[in-house]
Protein backbone atom coordinates (compact mmCIF):
# COMPACT_ATOMS: atom_id res chain seq x y z
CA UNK A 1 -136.78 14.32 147.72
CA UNK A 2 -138.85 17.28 146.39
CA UNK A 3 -142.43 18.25 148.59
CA UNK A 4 -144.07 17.79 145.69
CA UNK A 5 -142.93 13.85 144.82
CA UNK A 6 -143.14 13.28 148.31
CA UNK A 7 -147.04 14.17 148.32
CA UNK A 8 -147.17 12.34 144.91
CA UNK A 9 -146.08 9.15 146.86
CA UNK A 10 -148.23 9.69 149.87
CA UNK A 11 -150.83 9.99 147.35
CA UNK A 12 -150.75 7.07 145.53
CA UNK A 13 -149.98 5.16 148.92
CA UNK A 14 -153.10 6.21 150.10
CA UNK A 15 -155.22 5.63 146.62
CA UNK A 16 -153.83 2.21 146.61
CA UNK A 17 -155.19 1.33 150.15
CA UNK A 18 -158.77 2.76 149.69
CA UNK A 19 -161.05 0.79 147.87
CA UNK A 20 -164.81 -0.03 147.91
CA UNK A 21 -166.12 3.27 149.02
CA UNK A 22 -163.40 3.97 151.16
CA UNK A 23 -163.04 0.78 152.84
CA UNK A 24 -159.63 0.48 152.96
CA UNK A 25 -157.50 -2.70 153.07
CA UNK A 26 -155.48 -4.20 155.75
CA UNK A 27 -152.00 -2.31 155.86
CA UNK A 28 -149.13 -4.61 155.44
CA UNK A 29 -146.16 -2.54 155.03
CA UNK A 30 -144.17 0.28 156.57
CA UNK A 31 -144.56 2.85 154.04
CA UNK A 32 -148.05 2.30 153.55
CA UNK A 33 -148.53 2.43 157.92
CA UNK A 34 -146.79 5.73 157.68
CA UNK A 35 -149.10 6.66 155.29
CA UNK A 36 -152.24 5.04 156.98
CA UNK A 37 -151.08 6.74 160.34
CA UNK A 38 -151.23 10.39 158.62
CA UNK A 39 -154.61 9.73 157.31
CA UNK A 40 -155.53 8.76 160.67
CA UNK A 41 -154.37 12.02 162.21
CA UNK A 42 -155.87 13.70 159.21
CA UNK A 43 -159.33 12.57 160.13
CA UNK A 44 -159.10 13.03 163.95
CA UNK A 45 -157.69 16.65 163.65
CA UNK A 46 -160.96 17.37 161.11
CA UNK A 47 -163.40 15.47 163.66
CA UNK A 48 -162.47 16.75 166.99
CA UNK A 49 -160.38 19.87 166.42
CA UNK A 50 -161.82 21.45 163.75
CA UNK A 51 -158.53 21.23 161.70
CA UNK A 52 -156.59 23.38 164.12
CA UNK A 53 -153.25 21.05 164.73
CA UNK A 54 -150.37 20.98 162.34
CA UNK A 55 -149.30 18.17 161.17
CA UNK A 56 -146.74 16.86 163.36
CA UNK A 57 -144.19 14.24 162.09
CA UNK A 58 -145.71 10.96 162.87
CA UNK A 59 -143.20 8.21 163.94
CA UNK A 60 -143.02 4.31 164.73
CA UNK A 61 -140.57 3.87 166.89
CA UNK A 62 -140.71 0.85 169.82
CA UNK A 63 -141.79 2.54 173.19
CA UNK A 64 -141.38 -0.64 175.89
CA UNK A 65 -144.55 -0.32 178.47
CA UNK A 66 -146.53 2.53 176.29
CA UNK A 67 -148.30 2.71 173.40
CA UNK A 68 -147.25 6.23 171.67
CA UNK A 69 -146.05 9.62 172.57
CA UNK A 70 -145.96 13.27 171.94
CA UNK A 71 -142.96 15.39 172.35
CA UNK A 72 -143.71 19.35 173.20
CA UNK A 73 -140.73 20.70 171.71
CA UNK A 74 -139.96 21.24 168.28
CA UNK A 75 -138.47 17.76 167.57
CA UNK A 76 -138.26 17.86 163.84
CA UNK A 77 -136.67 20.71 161.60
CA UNK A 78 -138.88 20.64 158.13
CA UNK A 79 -137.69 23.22 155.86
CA UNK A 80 -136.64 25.39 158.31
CA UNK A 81 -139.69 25.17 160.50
CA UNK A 82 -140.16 23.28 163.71
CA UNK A 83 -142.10 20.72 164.05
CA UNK A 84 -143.49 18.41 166.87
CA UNK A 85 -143.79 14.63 167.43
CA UNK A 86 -146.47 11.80 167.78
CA UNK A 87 -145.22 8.62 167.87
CA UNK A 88 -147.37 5.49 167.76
CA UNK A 89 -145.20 2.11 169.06
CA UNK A 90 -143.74 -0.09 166.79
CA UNK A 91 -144.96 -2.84 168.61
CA UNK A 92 -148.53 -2.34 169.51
CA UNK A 93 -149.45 -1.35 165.26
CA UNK A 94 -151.62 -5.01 165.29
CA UNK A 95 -154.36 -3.82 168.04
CA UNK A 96 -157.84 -3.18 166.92
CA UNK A 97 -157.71 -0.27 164.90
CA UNK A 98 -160.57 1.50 167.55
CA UNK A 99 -157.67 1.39 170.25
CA UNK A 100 -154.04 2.54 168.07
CA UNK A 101 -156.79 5.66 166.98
CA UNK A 102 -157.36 6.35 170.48
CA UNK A 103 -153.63 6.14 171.17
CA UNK A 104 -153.51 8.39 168.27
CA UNK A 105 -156.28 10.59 169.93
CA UNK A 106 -155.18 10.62 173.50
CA UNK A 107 -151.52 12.31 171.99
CA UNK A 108 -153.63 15.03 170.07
CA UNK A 109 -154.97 16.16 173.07
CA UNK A 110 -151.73 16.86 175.10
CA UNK A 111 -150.83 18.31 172.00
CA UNK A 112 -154.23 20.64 172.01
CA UNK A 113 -153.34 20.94 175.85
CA UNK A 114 -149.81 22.43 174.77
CA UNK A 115 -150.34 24.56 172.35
CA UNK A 116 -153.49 26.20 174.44
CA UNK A 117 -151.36 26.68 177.55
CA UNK A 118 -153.72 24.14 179.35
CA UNK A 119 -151.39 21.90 181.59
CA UNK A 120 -153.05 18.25 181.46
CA UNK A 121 -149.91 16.56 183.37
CA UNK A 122 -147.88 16.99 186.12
CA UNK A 123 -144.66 14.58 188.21
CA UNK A 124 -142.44 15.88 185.21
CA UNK A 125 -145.22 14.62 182.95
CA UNK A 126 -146.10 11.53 184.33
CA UNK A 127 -149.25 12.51 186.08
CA UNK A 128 -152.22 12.71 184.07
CA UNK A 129 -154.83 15.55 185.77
CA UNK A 130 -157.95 15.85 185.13
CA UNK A 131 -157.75 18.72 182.76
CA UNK A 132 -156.39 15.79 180.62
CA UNK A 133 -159.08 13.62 181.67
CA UNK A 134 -161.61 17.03 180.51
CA UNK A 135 -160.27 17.66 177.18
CA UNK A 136 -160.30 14.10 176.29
CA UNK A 137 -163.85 12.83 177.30
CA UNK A 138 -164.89 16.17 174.86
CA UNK A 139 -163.40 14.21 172.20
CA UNK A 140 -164.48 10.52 171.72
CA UNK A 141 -162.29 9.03 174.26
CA UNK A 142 -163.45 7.29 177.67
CA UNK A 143 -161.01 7.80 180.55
CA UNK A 144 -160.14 5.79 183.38
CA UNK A 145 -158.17 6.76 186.15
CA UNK A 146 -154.97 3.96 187.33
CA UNK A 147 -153.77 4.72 190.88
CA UNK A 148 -150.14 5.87 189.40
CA UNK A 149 -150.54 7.56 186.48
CA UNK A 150 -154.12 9.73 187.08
CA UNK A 151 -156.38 9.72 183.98
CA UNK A 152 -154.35 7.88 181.54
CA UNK A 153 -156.10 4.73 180.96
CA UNK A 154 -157.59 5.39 177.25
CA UNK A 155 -160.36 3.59 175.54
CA UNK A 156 -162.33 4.56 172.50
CA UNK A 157 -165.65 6.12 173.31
CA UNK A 158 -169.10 4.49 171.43
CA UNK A 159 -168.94 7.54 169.40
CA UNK A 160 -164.93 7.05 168.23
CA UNK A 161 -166.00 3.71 167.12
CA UNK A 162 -168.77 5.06 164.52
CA UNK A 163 -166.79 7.16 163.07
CA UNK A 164 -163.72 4.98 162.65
CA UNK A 165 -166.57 2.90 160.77
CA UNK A 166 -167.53 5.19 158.98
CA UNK A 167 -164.30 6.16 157.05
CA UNK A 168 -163.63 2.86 156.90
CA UNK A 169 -160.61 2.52 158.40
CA UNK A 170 -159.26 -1.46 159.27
CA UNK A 171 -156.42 -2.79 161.32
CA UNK A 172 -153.17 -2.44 160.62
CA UNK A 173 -151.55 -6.16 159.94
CA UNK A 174 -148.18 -5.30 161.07
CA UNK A 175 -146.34 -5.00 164.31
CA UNK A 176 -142.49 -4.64 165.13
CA UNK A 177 -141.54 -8.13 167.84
CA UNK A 178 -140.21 -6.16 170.42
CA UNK A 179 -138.93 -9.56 172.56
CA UNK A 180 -136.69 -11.27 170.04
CA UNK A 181 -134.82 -14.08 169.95
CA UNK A 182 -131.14 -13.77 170.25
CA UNK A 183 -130.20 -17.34 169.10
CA UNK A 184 -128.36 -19.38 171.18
CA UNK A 185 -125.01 -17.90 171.46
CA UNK A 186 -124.60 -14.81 174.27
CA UNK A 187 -123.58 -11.57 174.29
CA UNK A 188 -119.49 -10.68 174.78
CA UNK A 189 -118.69 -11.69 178.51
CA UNK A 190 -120.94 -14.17 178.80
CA UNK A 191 -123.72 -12.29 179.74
CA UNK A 192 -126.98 -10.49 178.11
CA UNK A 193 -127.41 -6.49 177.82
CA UNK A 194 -128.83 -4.81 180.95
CA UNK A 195 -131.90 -2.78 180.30
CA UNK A 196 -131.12 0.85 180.61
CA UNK A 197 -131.89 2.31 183.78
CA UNK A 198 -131.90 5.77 182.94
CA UNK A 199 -135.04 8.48 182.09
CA UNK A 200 -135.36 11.16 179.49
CA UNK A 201 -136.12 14.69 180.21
CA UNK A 202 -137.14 17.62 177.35
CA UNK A 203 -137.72 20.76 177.65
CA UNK A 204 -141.41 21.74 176.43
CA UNK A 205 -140.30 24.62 174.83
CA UNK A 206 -136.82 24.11 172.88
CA UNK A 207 -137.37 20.64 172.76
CA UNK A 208 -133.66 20.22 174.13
CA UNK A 209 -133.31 17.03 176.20
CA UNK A 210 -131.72 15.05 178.66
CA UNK A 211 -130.99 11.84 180.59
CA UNK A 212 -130.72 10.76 184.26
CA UNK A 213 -130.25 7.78 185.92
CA UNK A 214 -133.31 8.72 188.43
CA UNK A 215 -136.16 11.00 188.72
CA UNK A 216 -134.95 14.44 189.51
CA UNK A 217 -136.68 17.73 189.30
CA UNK A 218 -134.71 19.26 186.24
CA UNK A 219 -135.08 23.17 184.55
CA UNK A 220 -133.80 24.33 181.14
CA UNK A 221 -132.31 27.32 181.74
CA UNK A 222 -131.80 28.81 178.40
CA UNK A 223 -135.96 28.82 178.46
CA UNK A 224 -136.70 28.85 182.44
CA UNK A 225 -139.41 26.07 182.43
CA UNK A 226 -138.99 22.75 183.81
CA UNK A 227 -138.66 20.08 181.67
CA UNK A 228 -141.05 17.11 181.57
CA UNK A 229 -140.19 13.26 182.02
CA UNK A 230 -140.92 11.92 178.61
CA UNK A 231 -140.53 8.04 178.90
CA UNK A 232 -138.10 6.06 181.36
């Protein structure tokens, strides 16, 4: 598909949502969540930033036990250029729209934090430090600190909340079911699938990654950083 149909599409996707003075409707479908998402990152990167993030590609993909991600390396090739990841889970899409924009938020900063050589996490990028906790409380988010993780815990900030208002953005009425039901037969053997046991390691700066089946301190050495754990 050409660029220029596929900002033709996002267009109209995004023209048929807003109505009323912006207001826009609820989002019911996949292509028009895409779209929504984008907008969303659109605003935040304006707001807080000052513009100053590329784009990244913006995925929904189901993330068990966490609510999005960003990915340091160059994940995406986009006409020859590299391009990072967000990703916003499948399954949490159907939370108030105050709390998927902080989820939204609280990935923009590691991605500020990464591409301003300011290191916000550390236990193979687990650990949320309070540079993280720093950068974020400068930009509409309230931070909470669990005993495992460090700052992590993310809520939307009085401030956030106005200004989601304000450009009227609405839930999203979609979700994927990330428990579903099998039926009533069983899987071959007799028994169901184990969950997978193993973690994912990337390298921050190629983006190359890899899996182990615990946590292990792991370099890449065509780069000579370490990599970072990205979700187990």
């Amino acid at each position: 598909m050409h660029i220029q149909k596929i900002v033709s599409v996002y267009s109209k996707v995004v023209s048929a949502l807003t109505k009323n003075g912006g207001a826009m409707d609820i989002v019911k479908t996949y292509t028009e969540t895409s779209a929504y998402l984008s907008r969303i990152f659109k605003l935040l990167n304006e707001r807080y930033f000052g513009g100053s993030l590329e784009e990244p590609v913006i995925t929904i993909q189901s993330t068990p036990n966490v609510y999005g991600h960003f990915t340091p390396g160059d994940s995406w090739n986009v006409m020859d250029a590299g391009k990072k990841e967000i990703n916003i889970g499948a399954g949490t899409l159907d939370r108030p729209i105050e709390n998927v924009a902080s989820t939204m938020l609280h990935e923009m900063v590691h991605y500020y934090c990464t591409v301003n050589s300011i290191k916000d996490t550390s236990r193979n990028g687990t650990y949320h430090n309070k540079n993280f906790k720093e950068q974020a409380e400068k930009r509409g988010l309230v931070i909470k600190k669990d005993s495992r993780y460090g700052w992590t815990v993310t809520e939307p900030s009085e401030e956030l909340k106005a200004f989601i208002k304000e450009n009227g953005l609405t839930d999203i009425g979609m979700s994927r079911k990330e428990k579903q039901d099998t039926g009533s037969g069983t899987a071959a053997g007799g028994a169901g699938k184990r969950k997978s046991s193993t973690r994912k390691y990337q390298c921050t700066s190629c983006g190359i990654s890899v899996r182990a089946t615990k946590e292990v301190r792991i370099a890449c050495m065509d780069c000579g950083v370490q990599m970072e754990l990205i979700h187990k």
